[in-house]
Protein backbone atom coordinates (compact mmCIF):
# COMPACT_ATOMS: atom_id res chain seq x y z
CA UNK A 1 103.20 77.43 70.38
CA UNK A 2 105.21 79.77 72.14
CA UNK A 3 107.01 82.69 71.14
CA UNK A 4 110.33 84.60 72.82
CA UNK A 5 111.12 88.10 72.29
CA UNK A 6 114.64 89.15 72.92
CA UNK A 7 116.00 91.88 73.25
CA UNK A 8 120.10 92.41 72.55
CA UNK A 9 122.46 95.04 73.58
CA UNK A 10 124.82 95.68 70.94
CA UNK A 11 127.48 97.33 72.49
CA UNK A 12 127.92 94.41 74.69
CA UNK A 13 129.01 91.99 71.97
CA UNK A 14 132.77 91.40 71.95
CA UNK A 15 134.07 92.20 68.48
CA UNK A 16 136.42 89.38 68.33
CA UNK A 17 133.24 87.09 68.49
CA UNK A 18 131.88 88.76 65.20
CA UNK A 19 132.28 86.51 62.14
CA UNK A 20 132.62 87.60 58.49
CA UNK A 21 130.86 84.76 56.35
CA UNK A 22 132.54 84.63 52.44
CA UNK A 23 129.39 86.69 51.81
CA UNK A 24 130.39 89.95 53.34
CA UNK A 25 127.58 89.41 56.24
CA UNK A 26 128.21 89.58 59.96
CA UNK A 27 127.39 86.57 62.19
CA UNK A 28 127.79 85.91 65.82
CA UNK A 29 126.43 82.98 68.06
CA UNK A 30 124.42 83.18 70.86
CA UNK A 31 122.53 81.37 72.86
CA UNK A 32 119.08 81.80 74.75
CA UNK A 33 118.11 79.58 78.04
CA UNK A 34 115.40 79.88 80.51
CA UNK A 35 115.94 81.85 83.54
CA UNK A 36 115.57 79.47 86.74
CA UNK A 37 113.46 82.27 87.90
CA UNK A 38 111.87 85.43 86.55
CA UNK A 39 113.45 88.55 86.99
CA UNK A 40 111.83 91.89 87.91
CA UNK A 41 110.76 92.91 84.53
CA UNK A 42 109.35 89.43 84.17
CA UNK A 43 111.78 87.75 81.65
CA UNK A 44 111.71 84.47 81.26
CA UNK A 45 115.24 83.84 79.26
CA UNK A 46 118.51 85.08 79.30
CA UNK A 47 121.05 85.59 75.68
CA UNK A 48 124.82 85.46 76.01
CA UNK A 49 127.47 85.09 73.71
CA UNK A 50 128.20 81.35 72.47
CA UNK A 51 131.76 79.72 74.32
CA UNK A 52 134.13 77.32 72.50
CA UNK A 53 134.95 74.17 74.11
CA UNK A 54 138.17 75.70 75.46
CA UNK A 55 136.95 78.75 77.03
CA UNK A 56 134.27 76.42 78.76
CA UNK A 57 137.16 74.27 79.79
CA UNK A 58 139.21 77.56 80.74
CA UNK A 59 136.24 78.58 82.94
CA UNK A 60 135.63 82.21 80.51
CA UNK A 61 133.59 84.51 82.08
CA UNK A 62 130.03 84.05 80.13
CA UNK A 63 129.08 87.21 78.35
CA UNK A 64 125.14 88.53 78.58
CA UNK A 65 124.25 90.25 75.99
CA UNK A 66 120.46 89.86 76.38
CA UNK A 67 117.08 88.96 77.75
CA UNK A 68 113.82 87.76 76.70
CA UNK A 69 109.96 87.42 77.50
CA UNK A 70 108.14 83.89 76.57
CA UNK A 71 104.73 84.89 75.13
CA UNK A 72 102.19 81.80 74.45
CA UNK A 73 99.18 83.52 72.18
CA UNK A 74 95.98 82.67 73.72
CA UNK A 75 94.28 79.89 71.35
CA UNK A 76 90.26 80.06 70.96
CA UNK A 77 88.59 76.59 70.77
CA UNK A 78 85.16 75.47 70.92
CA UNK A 79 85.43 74.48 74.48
CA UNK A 80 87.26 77.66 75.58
CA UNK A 81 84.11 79.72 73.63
CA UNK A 82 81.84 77.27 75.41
CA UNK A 83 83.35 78.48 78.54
CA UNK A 84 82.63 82.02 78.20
CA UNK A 85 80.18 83.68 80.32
CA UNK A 86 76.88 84.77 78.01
CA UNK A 87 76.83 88.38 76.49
CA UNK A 88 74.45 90.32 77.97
CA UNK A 89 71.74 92.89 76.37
CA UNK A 90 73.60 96.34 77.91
CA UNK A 91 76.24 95.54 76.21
CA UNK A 92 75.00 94.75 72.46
CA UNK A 93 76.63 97.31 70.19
CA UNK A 94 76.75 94.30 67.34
CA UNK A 95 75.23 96.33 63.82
CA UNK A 96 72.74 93.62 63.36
């Protein structure tokens, strides 16, 4: 499993891309794709603002409103523990 953490600039979002749902709430669509390479602050994946078919077709300049970092949590198993140089004595501040 595999997590991405985004981060958005809100001033960047066009406000004619902002959506009021029947329920009073704000929605806009956006999209997240890897980068093809990582950029200086490694970030894996970029956010822009979501195109219609027609601006696509029109060739609309793509708005970026975002970036991300992928982080994977390191998972313990029993061979990775297995793997895992002894503890030594110096270092044996366990209460019992």
């Amino acid at each position: 499993m595999s997590l991405i953490n985004i981060s958005i600039c809100l001033t960047d979002i066009p406000r004619d891309k902002i959506k009021q749902a029947t329920n009073g709430k704000k929605y806009i669509n956006l999209v997240c794709v890897d980068r093809k390479e990582k950029s200086k602050f490694d970030e894996t994946h970029t956010v822009y603002v979501s195109q219609t078919k027609e601006e696509r077709a029109a060739g609309a300049q793509t708005v970026f409103v975002g970036s991300g970092k992928e982080y994977v949590p390191q998972v313990i198993t029993a061979e990775s523990v297995d793997s895992m140089p002894p503890m030594s004595d110096d270092n044996d501040d366990l209460p019992f």
